[in-house]
Protein backbone atom coordinates (compact mmCIF):
# COMPACT_ATOMS: atom_id res chain seq x y z
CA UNK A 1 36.55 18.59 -135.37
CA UNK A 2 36.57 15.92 -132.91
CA UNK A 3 35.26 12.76 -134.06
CA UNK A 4 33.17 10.19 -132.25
CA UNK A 5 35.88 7.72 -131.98
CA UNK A 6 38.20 10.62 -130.62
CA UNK A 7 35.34 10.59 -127.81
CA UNK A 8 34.91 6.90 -127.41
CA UNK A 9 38.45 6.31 -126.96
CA UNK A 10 38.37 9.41 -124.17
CA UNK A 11 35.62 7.55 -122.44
CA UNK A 12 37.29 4.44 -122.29
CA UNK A 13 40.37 5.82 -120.83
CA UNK A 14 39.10 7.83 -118.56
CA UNK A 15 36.45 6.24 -117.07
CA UNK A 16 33.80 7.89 -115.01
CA UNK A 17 34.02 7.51 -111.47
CA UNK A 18 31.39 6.43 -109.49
CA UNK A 19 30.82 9.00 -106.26
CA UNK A 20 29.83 7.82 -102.84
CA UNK A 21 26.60 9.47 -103.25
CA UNK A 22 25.52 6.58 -105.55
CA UNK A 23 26.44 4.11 -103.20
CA UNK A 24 24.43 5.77 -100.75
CA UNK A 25 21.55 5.81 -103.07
CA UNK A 26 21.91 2.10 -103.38
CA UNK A 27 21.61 1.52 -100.04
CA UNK A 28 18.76 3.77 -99.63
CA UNK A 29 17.03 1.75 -102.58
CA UNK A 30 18.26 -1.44 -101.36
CA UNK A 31 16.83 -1.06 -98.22
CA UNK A 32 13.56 0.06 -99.49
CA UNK A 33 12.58 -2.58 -101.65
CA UNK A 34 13.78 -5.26 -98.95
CA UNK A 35 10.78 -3.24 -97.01
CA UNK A 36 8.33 -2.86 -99.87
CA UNK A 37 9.01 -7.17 -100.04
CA UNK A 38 8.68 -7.60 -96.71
CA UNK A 39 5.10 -5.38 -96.55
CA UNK A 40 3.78 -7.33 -99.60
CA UNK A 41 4.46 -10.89 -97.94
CA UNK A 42 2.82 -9.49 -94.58
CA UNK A 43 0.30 -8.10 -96.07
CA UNK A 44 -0.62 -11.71 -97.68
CA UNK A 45 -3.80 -13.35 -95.69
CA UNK A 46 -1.43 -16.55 -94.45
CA UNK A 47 0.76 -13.88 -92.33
CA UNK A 48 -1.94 -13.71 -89.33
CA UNK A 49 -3.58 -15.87 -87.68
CA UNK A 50 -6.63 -14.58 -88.81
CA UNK A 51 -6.79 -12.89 -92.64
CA UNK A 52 -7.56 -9.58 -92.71
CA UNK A 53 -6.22 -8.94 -89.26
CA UNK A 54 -3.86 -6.46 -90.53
CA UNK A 55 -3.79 -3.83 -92.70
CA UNK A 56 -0.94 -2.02 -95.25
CA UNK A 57 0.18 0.56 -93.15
CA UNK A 58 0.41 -1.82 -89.87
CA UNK A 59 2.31 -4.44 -92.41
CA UNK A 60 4.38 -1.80 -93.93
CA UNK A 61 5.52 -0.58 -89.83
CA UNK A 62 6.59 -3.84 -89.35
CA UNK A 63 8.60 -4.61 -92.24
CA UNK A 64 10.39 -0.83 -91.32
CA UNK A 65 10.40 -2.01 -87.55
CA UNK A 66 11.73 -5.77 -88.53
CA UNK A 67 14.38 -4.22 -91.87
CA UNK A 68 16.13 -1.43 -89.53
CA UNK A 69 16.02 -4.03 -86.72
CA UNK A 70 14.72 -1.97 -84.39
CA UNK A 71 11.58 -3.93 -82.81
CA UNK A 72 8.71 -1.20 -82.50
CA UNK A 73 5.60 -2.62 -83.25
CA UNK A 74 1.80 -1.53 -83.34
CA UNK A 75 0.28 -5.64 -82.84
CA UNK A 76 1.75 -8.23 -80.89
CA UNK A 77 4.14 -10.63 -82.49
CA UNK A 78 3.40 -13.70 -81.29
CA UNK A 79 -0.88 -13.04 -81.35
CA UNK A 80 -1.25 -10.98 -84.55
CA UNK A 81 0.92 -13.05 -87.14
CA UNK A 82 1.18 -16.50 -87.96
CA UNK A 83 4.36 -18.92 -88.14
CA UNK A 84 5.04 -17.86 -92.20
CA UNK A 85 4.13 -14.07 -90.79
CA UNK A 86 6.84 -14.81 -87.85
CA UNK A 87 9.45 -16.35 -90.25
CA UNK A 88 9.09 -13.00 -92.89
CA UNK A 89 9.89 -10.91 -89.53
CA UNK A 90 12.89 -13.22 -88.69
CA UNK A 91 14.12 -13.33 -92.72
CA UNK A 92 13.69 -9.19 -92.69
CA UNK A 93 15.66 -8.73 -89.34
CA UNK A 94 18.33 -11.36 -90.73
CA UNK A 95 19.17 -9.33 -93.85
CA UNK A 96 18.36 -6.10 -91.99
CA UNK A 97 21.12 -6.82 -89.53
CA UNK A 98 24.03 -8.64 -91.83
CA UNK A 99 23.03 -6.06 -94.56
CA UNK A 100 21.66 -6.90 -98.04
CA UNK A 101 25.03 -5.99 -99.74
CA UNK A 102 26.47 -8.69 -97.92
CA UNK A 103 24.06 -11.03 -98.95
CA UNK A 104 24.42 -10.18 -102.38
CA UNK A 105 27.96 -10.86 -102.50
CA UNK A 106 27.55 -14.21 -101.18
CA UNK A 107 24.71 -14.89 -103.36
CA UNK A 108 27.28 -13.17 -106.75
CA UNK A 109 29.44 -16.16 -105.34
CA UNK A 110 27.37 -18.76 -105.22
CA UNK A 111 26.49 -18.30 -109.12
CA UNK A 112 29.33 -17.72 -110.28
CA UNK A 113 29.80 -13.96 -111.17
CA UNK A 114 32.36 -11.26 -110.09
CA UNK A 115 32.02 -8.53 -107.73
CA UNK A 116 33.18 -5.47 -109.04
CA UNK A 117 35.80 -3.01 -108.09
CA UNK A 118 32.58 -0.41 -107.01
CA UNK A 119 30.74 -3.26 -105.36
CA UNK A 120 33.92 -3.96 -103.61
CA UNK A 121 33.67 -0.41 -102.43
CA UNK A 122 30.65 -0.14 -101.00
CA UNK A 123 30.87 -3.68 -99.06
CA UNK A 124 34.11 -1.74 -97.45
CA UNK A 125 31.30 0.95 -96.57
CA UNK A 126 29.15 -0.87 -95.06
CA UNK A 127 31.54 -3.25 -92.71
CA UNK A 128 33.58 -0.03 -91.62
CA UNK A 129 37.12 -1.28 -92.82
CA UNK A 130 39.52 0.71 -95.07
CA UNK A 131 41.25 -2.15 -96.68
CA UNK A 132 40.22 -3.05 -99.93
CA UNK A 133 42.22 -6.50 -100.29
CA UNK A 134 40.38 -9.52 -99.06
CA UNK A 135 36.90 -7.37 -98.53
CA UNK A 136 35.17 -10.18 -100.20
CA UNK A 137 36.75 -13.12 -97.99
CA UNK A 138 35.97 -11.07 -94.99
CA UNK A 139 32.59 -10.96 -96.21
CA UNK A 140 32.16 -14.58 -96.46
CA UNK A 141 33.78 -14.45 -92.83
CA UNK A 142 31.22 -11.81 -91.62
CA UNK A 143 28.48 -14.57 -92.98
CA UNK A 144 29.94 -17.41 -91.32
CA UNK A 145 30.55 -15.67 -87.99
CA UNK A 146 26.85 -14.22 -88.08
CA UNK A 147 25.51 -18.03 -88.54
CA UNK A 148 28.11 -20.00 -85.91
CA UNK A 149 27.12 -17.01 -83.30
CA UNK A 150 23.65 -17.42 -83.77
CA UNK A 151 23.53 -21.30 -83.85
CA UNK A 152 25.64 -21.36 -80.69
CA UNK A 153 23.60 -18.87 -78.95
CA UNK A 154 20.09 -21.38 -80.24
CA UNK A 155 21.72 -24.31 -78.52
CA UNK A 156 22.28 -22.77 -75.19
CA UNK A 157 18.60 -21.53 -75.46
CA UNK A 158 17.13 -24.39 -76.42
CA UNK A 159 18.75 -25.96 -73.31
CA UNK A 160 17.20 -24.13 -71.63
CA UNK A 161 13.38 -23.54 -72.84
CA UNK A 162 12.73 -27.12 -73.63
CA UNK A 163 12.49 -27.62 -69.74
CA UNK A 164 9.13 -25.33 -69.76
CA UNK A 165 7.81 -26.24 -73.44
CA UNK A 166 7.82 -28.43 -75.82
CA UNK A 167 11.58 -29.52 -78.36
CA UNK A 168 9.44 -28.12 -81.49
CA UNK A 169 8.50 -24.81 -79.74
CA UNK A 170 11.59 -24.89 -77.64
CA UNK A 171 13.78 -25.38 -80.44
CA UNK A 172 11.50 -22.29 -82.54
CA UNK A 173 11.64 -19.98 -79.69
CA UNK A 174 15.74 -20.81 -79.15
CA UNK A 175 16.44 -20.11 -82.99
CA UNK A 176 13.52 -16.85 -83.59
CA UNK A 177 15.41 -15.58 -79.88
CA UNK A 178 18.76 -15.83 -81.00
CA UNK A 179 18.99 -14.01 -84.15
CA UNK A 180 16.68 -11.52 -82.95
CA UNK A 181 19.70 -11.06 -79.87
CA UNK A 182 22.87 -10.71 -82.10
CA UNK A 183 20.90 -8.67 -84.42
CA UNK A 184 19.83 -6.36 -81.74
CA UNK A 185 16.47 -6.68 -83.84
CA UNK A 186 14.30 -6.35 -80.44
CA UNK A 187 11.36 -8.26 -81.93
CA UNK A 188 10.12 -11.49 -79.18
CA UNK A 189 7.79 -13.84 -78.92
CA UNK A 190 6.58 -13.87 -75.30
CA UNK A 191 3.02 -13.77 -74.73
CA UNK A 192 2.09 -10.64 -72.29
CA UNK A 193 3.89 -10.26 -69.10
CA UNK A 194 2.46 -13.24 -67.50
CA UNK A 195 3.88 -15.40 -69.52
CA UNK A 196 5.51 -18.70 -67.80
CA UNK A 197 8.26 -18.28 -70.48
CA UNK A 198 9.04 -14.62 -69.89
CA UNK A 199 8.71 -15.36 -66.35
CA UNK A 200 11.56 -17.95 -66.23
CA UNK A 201 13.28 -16.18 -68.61
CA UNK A 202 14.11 -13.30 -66.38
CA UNK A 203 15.03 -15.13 -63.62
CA UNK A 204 17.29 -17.70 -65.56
CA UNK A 205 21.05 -16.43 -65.11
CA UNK A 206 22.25 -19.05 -68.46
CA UNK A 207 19.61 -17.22 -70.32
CA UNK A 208 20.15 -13.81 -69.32
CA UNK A 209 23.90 -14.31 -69.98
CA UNK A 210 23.92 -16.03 -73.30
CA UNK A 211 21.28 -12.98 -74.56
CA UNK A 212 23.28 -10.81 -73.45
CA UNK A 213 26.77 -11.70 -75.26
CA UNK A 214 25.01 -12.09 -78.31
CA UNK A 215 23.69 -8.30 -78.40
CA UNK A 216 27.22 -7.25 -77.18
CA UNK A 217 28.79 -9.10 -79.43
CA UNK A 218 26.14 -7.88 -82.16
CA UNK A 219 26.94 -4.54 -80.77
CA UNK A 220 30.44 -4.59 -81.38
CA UNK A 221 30.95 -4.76 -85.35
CA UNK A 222 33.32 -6.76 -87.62
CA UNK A 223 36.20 -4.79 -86.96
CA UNK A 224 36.26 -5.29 -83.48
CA UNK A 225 35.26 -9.24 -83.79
CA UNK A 226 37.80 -9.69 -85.73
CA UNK A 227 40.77 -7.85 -84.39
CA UNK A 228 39.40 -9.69 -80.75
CA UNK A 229 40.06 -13.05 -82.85
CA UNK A 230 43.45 -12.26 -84.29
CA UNK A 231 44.55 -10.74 -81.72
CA UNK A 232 46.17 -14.06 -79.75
CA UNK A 233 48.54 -14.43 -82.98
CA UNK A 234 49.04 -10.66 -84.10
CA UNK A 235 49.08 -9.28 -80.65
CA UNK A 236 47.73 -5.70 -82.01
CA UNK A 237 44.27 -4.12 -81.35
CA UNK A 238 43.53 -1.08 -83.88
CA UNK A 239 42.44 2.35 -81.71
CA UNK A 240 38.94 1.99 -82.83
CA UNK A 241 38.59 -1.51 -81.04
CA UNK A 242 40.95 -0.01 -78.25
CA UNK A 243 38.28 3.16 -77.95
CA UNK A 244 35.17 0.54 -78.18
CA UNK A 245 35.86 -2.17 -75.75
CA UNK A 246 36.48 0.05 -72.98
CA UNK A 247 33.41 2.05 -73.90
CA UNK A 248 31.14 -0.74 -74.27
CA UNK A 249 32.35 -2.30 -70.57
CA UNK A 250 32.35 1.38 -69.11
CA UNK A 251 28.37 1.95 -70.27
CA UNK A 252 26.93 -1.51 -69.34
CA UNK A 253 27.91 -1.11 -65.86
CA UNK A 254 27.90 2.49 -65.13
CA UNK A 255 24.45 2.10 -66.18
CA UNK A 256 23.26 -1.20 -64.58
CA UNK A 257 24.64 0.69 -60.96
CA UNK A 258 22.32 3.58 -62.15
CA UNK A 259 19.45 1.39 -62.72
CA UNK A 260 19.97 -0.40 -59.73
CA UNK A 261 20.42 2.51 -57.59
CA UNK A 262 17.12 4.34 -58.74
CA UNK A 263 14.81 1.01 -58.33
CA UNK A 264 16.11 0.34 -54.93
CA UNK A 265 15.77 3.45 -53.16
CA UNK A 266 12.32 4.04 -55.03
CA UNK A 267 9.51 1.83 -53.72
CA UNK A 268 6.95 0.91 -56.25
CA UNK A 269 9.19 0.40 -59.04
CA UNK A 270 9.33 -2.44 -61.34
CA UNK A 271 12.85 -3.68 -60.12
CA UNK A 272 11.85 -3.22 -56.61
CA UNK A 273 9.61 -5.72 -56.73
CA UNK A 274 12.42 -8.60 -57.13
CA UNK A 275 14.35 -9.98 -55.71
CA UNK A 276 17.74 -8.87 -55.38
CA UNK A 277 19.53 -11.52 -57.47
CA UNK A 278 16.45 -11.30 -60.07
CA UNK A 279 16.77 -7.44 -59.81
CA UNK A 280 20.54 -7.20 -60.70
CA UNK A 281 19.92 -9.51 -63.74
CA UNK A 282 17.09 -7.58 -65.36
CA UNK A 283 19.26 -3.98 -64.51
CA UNK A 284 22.09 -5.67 -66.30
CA UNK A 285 20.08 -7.14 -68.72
CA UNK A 286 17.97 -4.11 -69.34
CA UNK A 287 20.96 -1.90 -69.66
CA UNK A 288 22.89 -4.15 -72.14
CA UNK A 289 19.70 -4.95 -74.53
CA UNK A 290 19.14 -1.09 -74.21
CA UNK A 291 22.37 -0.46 -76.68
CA UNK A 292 19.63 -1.09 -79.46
CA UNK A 293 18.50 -4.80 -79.19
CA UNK A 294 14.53 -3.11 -77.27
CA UNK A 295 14.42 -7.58 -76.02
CA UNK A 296 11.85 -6.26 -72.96
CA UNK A 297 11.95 -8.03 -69.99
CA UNK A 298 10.21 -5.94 -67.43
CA UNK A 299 7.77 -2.51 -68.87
CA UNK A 300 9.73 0.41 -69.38
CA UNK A 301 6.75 2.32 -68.14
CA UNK A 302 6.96 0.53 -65.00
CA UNK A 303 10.71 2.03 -64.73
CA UNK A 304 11.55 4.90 -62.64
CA UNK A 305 11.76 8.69 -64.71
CA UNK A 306 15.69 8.42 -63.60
CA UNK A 307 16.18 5.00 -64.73
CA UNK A 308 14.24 5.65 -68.41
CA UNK A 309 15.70 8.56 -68.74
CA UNK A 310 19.64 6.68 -68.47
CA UNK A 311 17.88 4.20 -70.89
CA UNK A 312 16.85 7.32 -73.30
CA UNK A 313 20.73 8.48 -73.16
CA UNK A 314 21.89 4.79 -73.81
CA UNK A 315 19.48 4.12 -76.84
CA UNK A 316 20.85 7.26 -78.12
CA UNK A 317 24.41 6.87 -77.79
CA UNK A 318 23.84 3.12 -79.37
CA UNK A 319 26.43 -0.02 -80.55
CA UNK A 320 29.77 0.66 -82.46
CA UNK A 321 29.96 1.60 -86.59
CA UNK A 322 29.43 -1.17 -88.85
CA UNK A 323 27.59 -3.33 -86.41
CA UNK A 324 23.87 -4.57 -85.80
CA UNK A 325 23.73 -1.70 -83.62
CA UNK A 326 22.20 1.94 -84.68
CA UNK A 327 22.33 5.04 -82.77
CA UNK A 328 25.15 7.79 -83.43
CA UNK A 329 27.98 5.23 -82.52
CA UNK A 330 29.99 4.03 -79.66
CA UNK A 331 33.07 5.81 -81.33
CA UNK A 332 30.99 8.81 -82.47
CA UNK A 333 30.51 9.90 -78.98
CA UNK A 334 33.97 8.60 -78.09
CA UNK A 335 35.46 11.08 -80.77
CA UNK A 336 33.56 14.01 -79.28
CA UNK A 337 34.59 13.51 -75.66
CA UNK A 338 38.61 12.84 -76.49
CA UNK A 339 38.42 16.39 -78.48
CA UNK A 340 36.74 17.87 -75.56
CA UNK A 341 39.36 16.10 -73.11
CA UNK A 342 42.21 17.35 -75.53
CA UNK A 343 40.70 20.68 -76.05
CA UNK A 344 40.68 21.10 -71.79
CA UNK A 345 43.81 20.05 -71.88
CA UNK A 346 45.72 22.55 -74.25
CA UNK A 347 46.38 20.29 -76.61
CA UNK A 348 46.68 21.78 -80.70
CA UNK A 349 45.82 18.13 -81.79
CA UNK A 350 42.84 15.50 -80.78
CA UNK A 351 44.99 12.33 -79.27
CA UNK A 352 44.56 9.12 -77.18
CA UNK A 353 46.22 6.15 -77.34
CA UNK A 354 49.42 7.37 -78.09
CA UNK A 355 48.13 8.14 -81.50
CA UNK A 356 46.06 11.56 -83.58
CA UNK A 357 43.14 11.64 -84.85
CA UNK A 358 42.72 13.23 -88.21
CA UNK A 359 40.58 16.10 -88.40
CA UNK A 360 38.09 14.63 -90.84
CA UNK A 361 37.28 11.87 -88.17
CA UNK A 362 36.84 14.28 -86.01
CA UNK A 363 34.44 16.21 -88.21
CA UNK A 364 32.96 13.38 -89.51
CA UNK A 365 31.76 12.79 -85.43
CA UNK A 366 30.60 16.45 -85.00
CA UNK A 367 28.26 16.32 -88.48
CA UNK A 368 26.45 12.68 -87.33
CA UNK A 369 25.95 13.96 -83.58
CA UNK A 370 24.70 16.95 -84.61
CA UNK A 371 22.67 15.95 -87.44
CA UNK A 372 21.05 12.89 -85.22
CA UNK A 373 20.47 15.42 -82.56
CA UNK A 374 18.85 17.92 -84.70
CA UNK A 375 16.62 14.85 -86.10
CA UNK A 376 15.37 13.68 -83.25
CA UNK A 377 14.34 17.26 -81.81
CA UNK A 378 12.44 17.72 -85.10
CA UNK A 379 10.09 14.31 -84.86
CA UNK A 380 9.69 15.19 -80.86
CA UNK A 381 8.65 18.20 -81.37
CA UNK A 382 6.20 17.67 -84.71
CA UNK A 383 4.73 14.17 -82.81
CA UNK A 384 4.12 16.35 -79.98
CA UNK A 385 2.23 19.26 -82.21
CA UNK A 386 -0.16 16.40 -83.32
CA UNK A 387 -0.73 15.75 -79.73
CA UNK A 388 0.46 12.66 -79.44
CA UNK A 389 0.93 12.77 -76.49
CA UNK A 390 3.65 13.92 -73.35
CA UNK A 391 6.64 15.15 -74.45
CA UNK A 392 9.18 12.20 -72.47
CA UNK A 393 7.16 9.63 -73.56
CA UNK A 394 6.86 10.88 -77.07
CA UNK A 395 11.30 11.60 -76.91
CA UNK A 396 11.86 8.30 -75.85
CA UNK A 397 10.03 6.33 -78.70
CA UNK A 398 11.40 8.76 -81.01
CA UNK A 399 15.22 7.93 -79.26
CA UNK A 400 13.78 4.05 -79.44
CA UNK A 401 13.11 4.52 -83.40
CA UNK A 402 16.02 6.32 -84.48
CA UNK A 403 18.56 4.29 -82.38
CA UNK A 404 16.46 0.57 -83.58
CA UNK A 405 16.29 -0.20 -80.30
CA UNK A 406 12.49 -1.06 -79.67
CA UNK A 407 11.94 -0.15 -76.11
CA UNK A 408 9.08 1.34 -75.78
CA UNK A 409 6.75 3.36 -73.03
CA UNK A 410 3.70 1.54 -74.86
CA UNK A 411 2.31 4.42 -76.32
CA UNK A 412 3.50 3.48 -80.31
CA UNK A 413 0.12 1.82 -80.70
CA UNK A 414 -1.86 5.00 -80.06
CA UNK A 415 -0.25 7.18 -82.80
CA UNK A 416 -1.78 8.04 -85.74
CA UNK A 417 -1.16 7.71 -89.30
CA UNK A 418 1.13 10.16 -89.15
CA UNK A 419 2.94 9.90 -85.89
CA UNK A 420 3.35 6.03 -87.35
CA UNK A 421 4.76 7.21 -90.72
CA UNK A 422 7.09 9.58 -88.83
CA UNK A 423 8.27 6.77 -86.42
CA UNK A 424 8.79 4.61 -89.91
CA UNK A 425 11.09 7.16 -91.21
CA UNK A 426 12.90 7.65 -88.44
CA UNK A 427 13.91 4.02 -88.22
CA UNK A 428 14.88 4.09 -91.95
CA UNK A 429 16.77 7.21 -91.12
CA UNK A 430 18.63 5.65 -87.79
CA UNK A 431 19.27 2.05 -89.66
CA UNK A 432 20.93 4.14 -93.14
CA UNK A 433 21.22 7.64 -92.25
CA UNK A 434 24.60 7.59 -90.14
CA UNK A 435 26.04 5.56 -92.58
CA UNK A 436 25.06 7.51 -95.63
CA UNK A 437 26.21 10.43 -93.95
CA UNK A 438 29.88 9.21 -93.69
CA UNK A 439 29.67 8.48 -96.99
CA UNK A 440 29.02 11.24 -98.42
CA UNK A 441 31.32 12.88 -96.46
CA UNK A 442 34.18 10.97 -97.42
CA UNK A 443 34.22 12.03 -101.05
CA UNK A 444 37.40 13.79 -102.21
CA UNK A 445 37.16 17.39 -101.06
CA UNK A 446 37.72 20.22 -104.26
CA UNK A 447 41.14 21.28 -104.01
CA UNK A 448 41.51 24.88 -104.45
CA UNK A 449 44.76 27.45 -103.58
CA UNK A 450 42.12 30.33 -102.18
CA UNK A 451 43.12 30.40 -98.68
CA UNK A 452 40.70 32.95 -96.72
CA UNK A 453 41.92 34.90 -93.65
CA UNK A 454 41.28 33.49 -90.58
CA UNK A 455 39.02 35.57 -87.75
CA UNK A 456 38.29 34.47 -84.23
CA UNK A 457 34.53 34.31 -83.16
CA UNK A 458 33.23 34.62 -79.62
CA UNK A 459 32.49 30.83 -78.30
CA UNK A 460 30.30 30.56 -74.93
């Protein structure tokens, strides 16, 4: 008979391990309760400027909207809620965009107690590196990045706006702008399209420029950042920044020449009605912010169908892994068209760089592009059996929610209760899903010594 300590002793030396589908669970539930916070504190009657103006569901879109940094909304910012309303937004999209595991290890820190050896684990999760030495450092590095960025980014802004407003607003506007930027969060404060802000915003080159680094650089992740940073003194980029530089530089301009070409040849658009130097800011602007910051400058709906329809494919394609971006990934898409390149080319492995990729990256790309793609057809198609509305319009809020990007053709206001609730979910999915994904599917695979035959099937 085995006896209880006989049991208690097995227990202590072999430990249970703790699978990746708990730490996706706790980011899930992390996540959630951020939200359910965030809804309670907007719900409260000093959030608006006047009580009552919004109700649970409208305060419980936001918080999703403001969490998953994504910037879909159903009431103005800047008319609906009040500063302490405004401030909640900017807290959510803070902690939405470093992530509240990183936060918690810097908070662990600060009092004093240990991060674990799981904790450890799911912090390399969520910042995309494989190391586990130093994860902690690099997460008080990831902090102190985030804030420098974001303060530099204020001070150029504030240069800037103070000239049309006053140092309290200007200095408001500079800070709310600037985290909002690097955490591609999407969420402004400008007051309709006539305002004298917005106006002068889009025609200010040092404005335009500084919001657009800090989305790129937002856009890029830690890896990249800080490979970009050692690299003067290491003089070695890993293949993943090698794959996402390239990428990022290839989309912005491929698509600001698309945008430009479609709003100059088409009278009546909304770029056509600039002038040219103006024009070729907003494209570029436009086209960088559309990687999944949604900072609006001009009306999508104004936009040509060819130029929102590049936008659609940008918001869905998205920032780089581990970044404030969403989206299926810079590298996700990256993966797929080097295995399509390789496969043309008759090669019996996937390679670039001088270097393989293993064929659980590989997969690991196939599963998030096709189960994004399969999401995204799903809430089309059941916002468009409500009746939502048109079918492009309804695609490319749904594209806008699940990549956090916040563009919008202005028709997220109109939904119902249900087309909202769908929206909500898909920005929880976009923001956590990807992620989740991965990490499910790196658990240890089940070894096993069956070994089936193989037998071709016919492919196109």
């Amino acid at each position: 008979m085995i006896s209880y300590r006989q049991v208690r002793q097995h227990h202590l030396e072999h430990p249970k391990k703790n699978s990746p589908a708990r730490g996706s669970k706790i980011l899930i539930v992390g996540f959630a309760l951020i939200i359910t916070i965030g809804t309670i504190l907007l719900s409260l009657p000093i959030a608006t400027e006047t009580p009552g103006a919004l109700n649970w569901r409208e305060a419980l879109f936001t918080a999703v909207s403001a969490t998953t940094v994504t910037g879909l909304v159903v009431v103005g910012t800047e008319a609906t809620f009040s500063t302490f309303g405004e401030i909640v937004i900017l807290a959510l999209i803070q902690v939405g965009g470093v992530g509240f595991i990183t936060l918690s290890v810097v908070l662990f820190r600060l009092i004093g107690r240990r991060v674990t050896i799981y904790e450890r684990s799911l912090l390399r999760q969520s910042l995309g590196v494989e190391a586990g030495e130093g994860v902690v450092r690099l997460t008080l590095v990831v902090l102190v990045i985030t804030v420098v960025i974001e303060l530099i980014g204020s001070i150029f802004l504030f240069s800037q706006w103070v000239q049309v407003m006053e140092w309290q607003q200007a200095a408001y506007y500079a800070i709310f702008h600037s985290i909002s930027a690097f955490c591609n969060a999407g969420f402004d404060l400008f007051q309709g399209l006539d305002d004298p802000v917005l106006l002068m915003t889009r025609s200010n080159p040092l404005i335009i420029i500084v919001m657009s680094l800090l989305i790129t650089i937002g856009t890029l992740g830690i890896t990249v950042i800080y490979d970009m940073i050692a690299w003067p003194r290491e003089r070695y980029l890993s293949l993943h920044t090698r794959l996402v530089l390239p990428f990022t530089l290839l989309l912005i301009v491929i698509g600001t020449l698309l945008l430009m070409l479609d709003e100059t040849f088409v009278e009546g658009h909304a770029l056509s009605r600039l002038s040219t130097g103006e024009g070729w800011l907003v494209a570029f602007f436009t086209i960088v912010s559309s990687r999944t910051a949604g900072i609006t400058l001009i009306p999508m709906a104004e936009l040509g169908p060819a130029s929102q329809l590049v936008i659609l494919v940008w918001m869905f394609i998205g920032g780089a892994p581990a970044s404030m971006g969403g989206g299926v990934g810079l590298s996700t898409v990256a993966v797929v068209l080097i295995t399509l390149i390789s496969t043309v080319r008759g090669y019996r492995d996937v390679r670039t760089f001088e270097r393989t990729l293993p064929t659980e990256t590989v997969i690991k790309a196939v599963a998030v592009l096709t189960v994004s793609t399969a999401l995204v057809i799903v809430v089309t198609l059941s916002l468009a059996l409500l009746g939502e509305g048109d079918l492009f319009p309804i695609a490319f809020e749904v594209v806008s929610a699940f990549s956090n990007t916040g563009y919008s053709l202005s028709i997220t206001d109109s939904f119902g209760e249900i087309g909202r609730l769908l929206l909500a979910f898909t920005m929880f999915w976009g923001r956590l899903g990807p992620l989740t994904l991965v990490v499910a599917l790196a658990q240890r695979r089940r070894q096993t010594l069956i070994r089936y035959p193989e037998e071709k099937i016919i492919i196109g």
